[in-house]
C-alpha atoms as a PDB file:
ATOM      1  CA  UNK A   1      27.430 -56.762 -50.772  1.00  0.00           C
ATOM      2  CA  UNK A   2      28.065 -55.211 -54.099  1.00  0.00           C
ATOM      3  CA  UNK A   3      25.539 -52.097 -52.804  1.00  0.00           C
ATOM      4  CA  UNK A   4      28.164 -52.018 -49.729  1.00  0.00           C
ATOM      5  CA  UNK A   5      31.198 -51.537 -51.177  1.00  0.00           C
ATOM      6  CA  UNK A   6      29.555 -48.590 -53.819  1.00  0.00           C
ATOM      7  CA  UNK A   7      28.362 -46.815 -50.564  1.00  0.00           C
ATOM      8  CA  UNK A   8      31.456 -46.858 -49.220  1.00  0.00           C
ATOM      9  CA  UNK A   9      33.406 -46.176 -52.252  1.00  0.00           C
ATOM     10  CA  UNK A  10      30.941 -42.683 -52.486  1.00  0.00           C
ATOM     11  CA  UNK A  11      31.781 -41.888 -49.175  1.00  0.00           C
ATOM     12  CA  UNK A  12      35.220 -42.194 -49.188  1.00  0.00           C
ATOM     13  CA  UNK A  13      34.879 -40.426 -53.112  1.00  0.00           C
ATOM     14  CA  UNK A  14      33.212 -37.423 -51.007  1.00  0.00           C
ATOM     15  CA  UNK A  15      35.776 -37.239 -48.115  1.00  0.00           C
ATOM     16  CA  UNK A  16      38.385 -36.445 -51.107  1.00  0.00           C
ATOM     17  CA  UNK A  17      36.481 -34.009 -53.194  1.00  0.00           C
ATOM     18  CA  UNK A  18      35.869 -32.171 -50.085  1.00  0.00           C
ATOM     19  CA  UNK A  19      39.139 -32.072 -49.013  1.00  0.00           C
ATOM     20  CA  UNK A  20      40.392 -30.480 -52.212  1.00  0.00           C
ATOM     21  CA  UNK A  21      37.449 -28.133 -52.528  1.00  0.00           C
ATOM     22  CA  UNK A  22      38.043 -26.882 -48.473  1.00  0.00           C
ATOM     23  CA  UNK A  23      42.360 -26.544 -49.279  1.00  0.00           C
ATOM     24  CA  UNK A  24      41.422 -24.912 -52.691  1.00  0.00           C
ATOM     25  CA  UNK A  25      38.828 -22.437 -51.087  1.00  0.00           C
ATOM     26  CA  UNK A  26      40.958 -21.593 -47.897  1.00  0.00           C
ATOM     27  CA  UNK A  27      44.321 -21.004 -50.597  1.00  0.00           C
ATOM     28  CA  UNK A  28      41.378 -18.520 -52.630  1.00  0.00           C
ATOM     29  CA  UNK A  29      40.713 -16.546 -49.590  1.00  0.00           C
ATOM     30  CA  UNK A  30      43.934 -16.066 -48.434  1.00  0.00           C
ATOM     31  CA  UNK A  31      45.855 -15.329 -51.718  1.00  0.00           C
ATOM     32  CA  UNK A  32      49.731 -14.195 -51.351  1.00  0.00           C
ATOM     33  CA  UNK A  33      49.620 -15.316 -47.496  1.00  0.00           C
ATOM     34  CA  UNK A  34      47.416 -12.741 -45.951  1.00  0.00           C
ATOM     35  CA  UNK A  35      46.511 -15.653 -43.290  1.00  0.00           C
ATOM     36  CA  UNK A  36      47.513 -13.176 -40.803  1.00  0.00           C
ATOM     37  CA  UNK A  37      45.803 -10.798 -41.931  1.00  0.00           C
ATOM     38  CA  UNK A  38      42.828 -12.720 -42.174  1.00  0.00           C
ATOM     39  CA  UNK A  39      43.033 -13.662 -38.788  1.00  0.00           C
ATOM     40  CA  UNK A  40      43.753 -10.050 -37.499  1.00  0.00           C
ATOM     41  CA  UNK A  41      40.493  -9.038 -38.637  1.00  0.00           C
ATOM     42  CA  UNK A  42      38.743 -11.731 -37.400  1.00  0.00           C
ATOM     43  CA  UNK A  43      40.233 -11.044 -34.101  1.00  0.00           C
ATOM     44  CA  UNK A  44      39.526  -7.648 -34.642  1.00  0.00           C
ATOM     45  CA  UNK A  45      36.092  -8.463 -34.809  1.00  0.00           C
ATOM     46  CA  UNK A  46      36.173 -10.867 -32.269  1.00  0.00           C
ATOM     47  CA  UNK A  47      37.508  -7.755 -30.078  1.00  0.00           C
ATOM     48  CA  UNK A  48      34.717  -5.372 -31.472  1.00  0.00           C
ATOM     49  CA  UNK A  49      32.155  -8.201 -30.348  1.00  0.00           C
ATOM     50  CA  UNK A  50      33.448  -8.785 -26.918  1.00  0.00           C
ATOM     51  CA  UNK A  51      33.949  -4.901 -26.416  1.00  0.00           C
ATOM     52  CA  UNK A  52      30.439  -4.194 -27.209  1.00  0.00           C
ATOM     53  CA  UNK A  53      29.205  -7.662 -25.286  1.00  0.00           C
ATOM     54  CA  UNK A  54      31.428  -5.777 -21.962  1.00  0.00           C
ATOM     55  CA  UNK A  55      29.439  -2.649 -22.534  1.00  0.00           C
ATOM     56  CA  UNK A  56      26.050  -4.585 -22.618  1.00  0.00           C
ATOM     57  CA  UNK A  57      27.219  -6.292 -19.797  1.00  0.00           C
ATOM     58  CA  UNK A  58      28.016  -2.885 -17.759  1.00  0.00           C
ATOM     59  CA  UNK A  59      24.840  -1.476 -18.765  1.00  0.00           C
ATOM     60  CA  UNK A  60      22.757  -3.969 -17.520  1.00  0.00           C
ATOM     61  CA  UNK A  61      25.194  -3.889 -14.449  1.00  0.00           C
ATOM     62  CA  UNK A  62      24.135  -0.756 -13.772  1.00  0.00           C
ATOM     63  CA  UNK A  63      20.385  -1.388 -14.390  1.00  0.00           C
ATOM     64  CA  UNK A  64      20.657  -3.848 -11.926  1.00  0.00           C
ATOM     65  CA  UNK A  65      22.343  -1.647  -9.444  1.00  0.00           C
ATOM     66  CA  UNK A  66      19.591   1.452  -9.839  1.00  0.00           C
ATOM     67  CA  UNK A  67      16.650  -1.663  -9.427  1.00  0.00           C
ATOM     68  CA  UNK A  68      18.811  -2.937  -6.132  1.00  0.00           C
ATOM     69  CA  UNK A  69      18.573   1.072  -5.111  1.00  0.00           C
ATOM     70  CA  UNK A  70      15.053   1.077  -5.735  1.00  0.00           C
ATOM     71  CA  UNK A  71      14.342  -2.240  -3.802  1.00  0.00           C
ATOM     72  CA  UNK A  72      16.237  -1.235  -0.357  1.00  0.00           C
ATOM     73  CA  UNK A  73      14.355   2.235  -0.874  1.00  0.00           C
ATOM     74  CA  UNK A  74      10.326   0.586  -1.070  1.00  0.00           C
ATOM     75  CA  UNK A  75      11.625  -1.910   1.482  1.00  0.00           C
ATOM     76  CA  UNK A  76      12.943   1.310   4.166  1.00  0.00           C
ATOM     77  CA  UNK A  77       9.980   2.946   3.103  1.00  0.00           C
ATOM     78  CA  UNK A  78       8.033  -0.262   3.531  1.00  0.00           C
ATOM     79  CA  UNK A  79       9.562  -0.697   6.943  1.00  0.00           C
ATOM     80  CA  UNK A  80       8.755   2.719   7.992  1.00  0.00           C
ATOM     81  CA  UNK A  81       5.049   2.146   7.010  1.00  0.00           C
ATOM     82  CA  UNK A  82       4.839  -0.800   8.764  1.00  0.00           C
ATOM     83  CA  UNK A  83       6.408   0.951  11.952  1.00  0.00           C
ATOM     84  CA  UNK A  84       3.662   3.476  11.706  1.00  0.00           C
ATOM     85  CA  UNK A  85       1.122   1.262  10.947  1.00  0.00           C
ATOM     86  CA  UNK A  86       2.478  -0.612  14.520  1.00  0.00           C
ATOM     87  CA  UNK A  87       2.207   2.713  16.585  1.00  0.00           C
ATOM     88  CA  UNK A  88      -1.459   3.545  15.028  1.00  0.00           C
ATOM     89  CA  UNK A  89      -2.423   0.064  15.568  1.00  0.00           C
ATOM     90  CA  UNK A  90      -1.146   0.055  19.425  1.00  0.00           C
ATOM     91  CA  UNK A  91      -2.547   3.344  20.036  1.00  0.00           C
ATOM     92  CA  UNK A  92      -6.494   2.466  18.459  1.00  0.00           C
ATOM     93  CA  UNK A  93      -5.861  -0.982  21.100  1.00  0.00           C
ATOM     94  CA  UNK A  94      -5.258   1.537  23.768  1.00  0.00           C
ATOM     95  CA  UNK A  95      -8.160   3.602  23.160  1.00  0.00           C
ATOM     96  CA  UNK A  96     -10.399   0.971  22.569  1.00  0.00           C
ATOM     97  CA  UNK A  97     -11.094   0.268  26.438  1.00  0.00           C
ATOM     98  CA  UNK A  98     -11.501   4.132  26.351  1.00  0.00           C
ATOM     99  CA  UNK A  99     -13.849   4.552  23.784  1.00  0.00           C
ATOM    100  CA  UNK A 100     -15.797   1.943  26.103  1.00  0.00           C
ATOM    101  CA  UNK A 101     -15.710   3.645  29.299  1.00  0.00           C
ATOM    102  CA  UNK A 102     -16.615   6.967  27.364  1.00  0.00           C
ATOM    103  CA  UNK A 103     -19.622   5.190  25.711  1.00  0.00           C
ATOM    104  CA  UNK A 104     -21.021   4.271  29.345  1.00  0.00           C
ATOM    105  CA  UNK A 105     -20.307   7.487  30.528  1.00  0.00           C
ATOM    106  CA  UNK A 106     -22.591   9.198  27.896  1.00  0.00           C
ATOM    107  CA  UNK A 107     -25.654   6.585  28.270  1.00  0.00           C
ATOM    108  CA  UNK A 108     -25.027   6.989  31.682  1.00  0.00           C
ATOM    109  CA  UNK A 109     -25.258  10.928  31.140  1.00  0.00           C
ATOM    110  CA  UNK A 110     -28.270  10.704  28.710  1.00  0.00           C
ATOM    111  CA  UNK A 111     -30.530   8.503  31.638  1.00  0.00           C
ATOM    112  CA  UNK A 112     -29.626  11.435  34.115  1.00  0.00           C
ATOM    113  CA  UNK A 113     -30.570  14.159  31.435  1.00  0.00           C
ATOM    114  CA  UNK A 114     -33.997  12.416  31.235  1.00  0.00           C
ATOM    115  CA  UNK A 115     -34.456  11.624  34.774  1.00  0.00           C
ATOM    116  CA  UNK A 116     -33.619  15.749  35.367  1.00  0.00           C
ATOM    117  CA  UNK A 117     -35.971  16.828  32.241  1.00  0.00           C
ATOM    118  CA  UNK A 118     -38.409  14.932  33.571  1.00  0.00           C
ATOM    119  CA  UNK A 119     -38.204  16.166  37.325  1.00  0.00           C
ATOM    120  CA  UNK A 120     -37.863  19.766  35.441  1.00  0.00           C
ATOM    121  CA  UNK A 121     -41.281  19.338  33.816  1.00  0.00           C
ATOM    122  CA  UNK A 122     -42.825  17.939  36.701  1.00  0.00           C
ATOM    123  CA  UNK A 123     -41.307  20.920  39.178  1.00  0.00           C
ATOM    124  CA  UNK A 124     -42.284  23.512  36.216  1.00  0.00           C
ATOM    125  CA  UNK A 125     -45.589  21.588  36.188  1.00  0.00           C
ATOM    126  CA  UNK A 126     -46.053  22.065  39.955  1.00  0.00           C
ATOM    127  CA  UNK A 127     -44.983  25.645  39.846  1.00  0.00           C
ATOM    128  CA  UNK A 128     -47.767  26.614  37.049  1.00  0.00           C
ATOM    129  CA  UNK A 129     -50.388  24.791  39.490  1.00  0.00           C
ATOM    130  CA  UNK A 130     -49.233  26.651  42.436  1.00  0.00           C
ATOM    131  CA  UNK A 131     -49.153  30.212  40.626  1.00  0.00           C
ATOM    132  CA  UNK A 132     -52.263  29.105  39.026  1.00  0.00           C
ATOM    133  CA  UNK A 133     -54.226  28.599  42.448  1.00  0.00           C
ATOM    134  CA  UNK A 134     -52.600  31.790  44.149  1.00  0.00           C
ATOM    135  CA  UNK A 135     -53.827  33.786  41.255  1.00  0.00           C
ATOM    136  CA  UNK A 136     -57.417  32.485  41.913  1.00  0.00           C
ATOM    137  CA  UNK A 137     -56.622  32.818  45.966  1.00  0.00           C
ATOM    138  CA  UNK A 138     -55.594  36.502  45.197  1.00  0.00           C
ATOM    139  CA  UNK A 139     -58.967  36.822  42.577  1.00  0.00           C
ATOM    140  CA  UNK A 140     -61.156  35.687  45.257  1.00  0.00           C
ATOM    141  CA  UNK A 141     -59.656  38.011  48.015  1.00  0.00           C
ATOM    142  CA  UNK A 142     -60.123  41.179  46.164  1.00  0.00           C
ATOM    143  CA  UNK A 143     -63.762  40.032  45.148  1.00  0.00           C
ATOM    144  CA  UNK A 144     -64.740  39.171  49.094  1.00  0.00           C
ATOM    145  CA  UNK A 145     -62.577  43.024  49.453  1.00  0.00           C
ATOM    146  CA  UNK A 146     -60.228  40.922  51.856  1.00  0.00           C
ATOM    147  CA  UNK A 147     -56.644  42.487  51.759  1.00  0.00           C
ATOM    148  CA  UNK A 148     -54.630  39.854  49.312  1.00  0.00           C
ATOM    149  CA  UNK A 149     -51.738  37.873  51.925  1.00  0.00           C
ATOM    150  CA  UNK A 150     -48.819  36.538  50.520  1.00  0.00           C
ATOM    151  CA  UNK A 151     -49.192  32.640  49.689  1.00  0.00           C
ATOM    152  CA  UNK A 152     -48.315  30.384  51.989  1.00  0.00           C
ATOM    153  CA  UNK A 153     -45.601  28.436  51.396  1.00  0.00           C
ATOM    154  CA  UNK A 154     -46.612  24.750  50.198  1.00  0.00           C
ATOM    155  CA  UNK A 155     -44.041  21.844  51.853  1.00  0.00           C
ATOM    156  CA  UNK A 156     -42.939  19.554  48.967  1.00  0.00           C
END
């Protein structure tokens, strides 16, 4: 009990010396009563600190405000992409069944183009064979001193 009541007697020893050391250090600072004056600076400062805190606060205000400006501007822009990207997209759909039909058409043209070169060969073919054979028919006249006749026409 005895280490109780010293405790508490130190405690209460320290509660008093610290009381006169905070009224003897508050009577140092302010000598003559400048309290006020004291305080005015400290509210001066307190002022200074709050002004510059409100033109912090403005700044970034207006940072904000140019990023907001810059947001709605990539999302117009973005909505104007996407708009185009909606008409290119609808118009590649709409030539898709085109690009089909065009696709058929050209195999379709490249079967007659070989069907007709071959017919051309083949007529070409025939022609040579015919020439060929009224060149010998027109040999053999003038050898046998016939008079050459025009060659008959040939039905196909």
């Amino acid at each position: 009990m005895a280490e109780v009541l010293l405790f508490v007697t130190g405690v209460l020893a320290g509660f008093i010396a610290g009381y006169i050391i905070s009224r003897r250090s508050r009577a140092s600072s302010a000598p003559n009563g400048s309290t006020e004056r004291l305080l005015e600076e400290r509210l001066s400062k307190a002022d200074a600190g709050l002004e510059q805190f409100s033109k912090q606060l403005e700044a970034q205000k207006e940072e904000l405000r140019s990023q907001q400006e810059q947001l709605q501007e990539a999302r117009e822009t973005a909505a104007v992409s996407r708009t185009q990207l909606n008409a290119v997209t609808k118009e590649r759909d709409e030539l898709k069944p085109s690009e089909a039909t065009t696709k058929a058409t050209l195999e379709e043209t490249r079967a007659q183009k070989e069907i007709l070169s071959t017919q051309a060969a083949e007529a070409a073919e025939k022609l040579n064979s015919q020439q060929n054979q009224a060149r010998t028919e027109m040999k053999e006249a003038v050898q046998l001193g016939r008079t050459p006749t025009a060659p008959r026409p040939t039905a196909q």
